[in-house]
C-alpha atoms as a PDB file:
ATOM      1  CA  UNK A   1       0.000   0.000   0.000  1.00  0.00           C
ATOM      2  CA  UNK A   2       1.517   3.417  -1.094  1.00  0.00           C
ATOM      3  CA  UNK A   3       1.549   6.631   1.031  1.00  0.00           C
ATOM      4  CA  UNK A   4      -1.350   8.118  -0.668  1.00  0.00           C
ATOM      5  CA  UNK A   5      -3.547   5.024   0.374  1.00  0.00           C
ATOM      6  CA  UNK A   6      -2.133   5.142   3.793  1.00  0.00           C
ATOM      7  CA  UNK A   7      -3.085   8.188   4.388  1.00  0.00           C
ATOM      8  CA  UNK A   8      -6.745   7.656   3.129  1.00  0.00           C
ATOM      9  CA  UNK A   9      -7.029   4.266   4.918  1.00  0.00           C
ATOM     10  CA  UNK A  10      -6.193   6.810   8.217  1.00  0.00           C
ATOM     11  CA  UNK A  11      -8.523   9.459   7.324  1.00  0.00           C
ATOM     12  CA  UNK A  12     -10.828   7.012   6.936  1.00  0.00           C
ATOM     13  CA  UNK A  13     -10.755   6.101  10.881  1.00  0.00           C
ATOM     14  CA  UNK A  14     -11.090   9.471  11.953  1.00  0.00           C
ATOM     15  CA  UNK A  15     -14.536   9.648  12.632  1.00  0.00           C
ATOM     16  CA  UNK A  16     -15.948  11.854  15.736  1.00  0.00           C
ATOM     17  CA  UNK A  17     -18.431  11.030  18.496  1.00  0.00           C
ATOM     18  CA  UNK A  18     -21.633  13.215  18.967  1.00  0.00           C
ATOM     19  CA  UNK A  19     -20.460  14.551  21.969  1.00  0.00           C
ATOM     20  CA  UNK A  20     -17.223  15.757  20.049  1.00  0.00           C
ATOM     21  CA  UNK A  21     -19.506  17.439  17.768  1.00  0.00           C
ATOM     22  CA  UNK A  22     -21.922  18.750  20.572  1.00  0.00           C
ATOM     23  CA  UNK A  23     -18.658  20.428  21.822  1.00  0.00           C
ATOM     24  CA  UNK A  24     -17.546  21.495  18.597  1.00  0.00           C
ATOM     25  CA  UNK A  25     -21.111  23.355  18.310  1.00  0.00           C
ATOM     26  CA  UNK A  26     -20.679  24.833  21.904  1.00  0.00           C
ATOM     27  CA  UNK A  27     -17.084  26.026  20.563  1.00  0.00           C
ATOM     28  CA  UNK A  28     -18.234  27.800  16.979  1.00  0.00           C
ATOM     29  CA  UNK A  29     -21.656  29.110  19.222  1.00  0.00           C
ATOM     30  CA  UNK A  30     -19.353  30.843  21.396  1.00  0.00           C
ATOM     31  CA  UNK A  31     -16.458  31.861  18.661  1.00  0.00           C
ATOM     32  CA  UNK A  32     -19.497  33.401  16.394  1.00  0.00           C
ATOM     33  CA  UNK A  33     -21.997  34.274  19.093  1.00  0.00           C
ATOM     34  CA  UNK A  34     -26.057  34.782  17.052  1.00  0.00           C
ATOM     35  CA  UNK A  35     -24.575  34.792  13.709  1.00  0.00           C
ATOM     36  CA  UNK A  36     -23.141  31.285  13.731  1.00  0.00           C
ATOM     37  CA  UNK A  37     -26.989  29.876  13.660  1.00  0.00           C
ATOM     38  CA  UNK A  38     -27.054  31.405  10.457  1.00  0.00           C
ATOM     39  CA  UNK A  39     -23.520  30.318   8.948  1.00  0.00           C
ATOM     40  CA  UNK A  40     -23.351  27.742   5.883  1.00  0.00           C
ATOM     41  CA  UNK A  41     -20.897  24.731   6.611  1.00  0.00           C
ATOM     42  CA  UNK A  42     -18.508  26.470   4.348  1.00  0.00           C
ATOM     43  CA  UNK A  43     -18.541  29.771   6.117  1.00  0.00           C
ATOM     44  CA  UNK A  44     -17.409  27.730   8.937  1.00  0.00           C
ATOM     45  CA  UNK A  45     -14.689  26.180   7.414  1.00  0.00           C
ATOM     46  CA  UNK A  46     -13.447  29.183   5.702  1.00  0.00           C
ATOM     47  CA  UNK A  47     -13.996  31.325   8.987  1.00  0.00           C
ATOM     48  CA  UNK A  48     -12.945  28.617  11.486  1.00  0.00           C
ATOM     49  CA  UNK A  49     -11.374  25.522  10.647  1.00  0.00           C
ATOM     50  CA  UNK A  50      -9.212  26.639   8.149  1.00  0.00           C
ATOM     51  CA  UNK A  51      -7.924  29.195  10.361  1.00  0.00           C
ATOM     52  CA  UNK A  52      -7.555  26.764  13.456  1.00  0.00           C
ATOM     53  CA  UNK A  53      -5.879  24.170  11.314  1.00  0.00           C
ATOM     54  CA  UNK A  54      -3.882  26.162   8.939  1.00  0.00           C
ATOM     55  CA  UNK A  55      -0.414  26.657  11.453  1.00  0.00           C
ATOM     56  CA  UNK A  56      -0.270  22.853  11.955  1.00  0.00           C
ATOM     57  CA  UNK A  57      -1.508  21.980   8.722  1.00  0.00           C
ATOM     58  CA  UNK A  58      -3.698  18.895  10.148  1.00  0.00           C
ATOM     59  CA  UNK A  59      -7.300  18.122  10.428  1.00  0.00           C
ATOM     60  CA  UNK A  60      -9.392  19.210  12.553  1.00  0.00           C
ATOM     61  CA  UNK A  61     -10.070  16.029  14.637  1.00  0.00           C
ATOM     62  CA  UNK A  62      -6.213  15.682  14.887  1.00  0.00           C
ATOM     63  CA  UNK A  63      -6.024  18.696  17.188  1.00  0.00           C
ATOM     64  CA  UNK A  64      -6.731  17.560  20.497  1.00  0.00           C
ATOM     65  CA  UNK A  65      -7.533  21.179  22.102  1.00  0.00           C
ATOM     66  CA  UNK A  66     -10.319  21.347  19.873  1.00  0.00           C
ATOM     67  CA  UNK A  67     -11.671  17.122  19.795  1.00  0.00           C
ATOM     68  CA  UNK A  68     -10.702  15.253  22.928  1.00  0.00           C
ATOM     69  CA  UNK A  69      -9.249  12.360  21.087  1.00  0.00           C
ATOM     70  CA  UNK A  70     -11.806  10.073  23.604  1.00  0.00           C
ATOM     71  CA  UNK A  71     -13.500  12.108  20.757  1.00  0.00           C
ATOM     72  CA  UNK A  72     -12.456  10.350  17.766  1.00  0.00           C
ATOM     73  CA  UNK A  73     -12.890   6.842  16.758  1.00  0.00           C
ATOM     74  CA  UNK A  74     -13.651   4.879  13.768  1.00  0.00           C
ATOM     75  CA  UNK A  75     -17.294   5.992  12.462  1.00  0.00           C
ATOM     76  CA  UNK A  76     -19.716   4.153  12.893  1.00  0.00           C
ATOM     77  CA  UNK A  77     -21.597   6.101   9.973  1.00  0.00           C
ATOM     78  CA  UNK A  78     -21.183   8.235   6.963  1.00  0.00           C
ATOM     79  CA  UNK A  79     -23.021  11.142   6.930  1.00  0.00           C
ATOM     80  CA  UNK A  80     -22.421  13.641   3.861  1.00  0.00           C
ATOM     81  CA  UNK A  81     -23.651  16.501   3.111  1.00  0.00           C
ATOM     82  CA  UNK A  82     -23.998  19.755   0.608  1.00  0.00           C
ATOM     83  CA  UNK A  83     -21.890  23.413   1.503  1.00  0.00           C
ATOM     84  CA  UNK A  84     -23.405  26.585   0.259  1.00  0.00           C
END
């Protein structure tokens, strides 16, 4: 298996429990305050994670003052959806 494949077969472990995502909300709710109700998923990731992630150049559930990694675990569903 080559890096690239590696790397995929890792990402695709990285999934994130719902109370990593509860605290994620409780995070961008009080980062954005009323207007993050309102935000698309890819003003958060423009405004946010990108910004959070960028100096470490990682994902987002690899940064464990952000996703407790008792946080992240292999997913036990996939869940996709649209950005604006």
């Amino acid at each position: 298996m080559g890096a690239q494949e590696e790397e995929y077969a890792d990402t695709s472990q990285l999934g994130i429990t719902l109370r990593g995502l509860r605290k994620l909300k409780t995070i961008l709710a009080e980062r954005f305050g009323d207007k993050f109700k309102d935000m698309s998923t890819a003003e958060v990731n423009t405004n946010w994670v990108e910004v959070v992630t960028a100096q470490q150049a990682c994902r987002l559930v690899e940064m464990a003052e952000l996703v407790a990694p008792e946080d992240v675990a292999p997913p036990m569903y996939f869940i996709s959806h649209a950005c604006e």
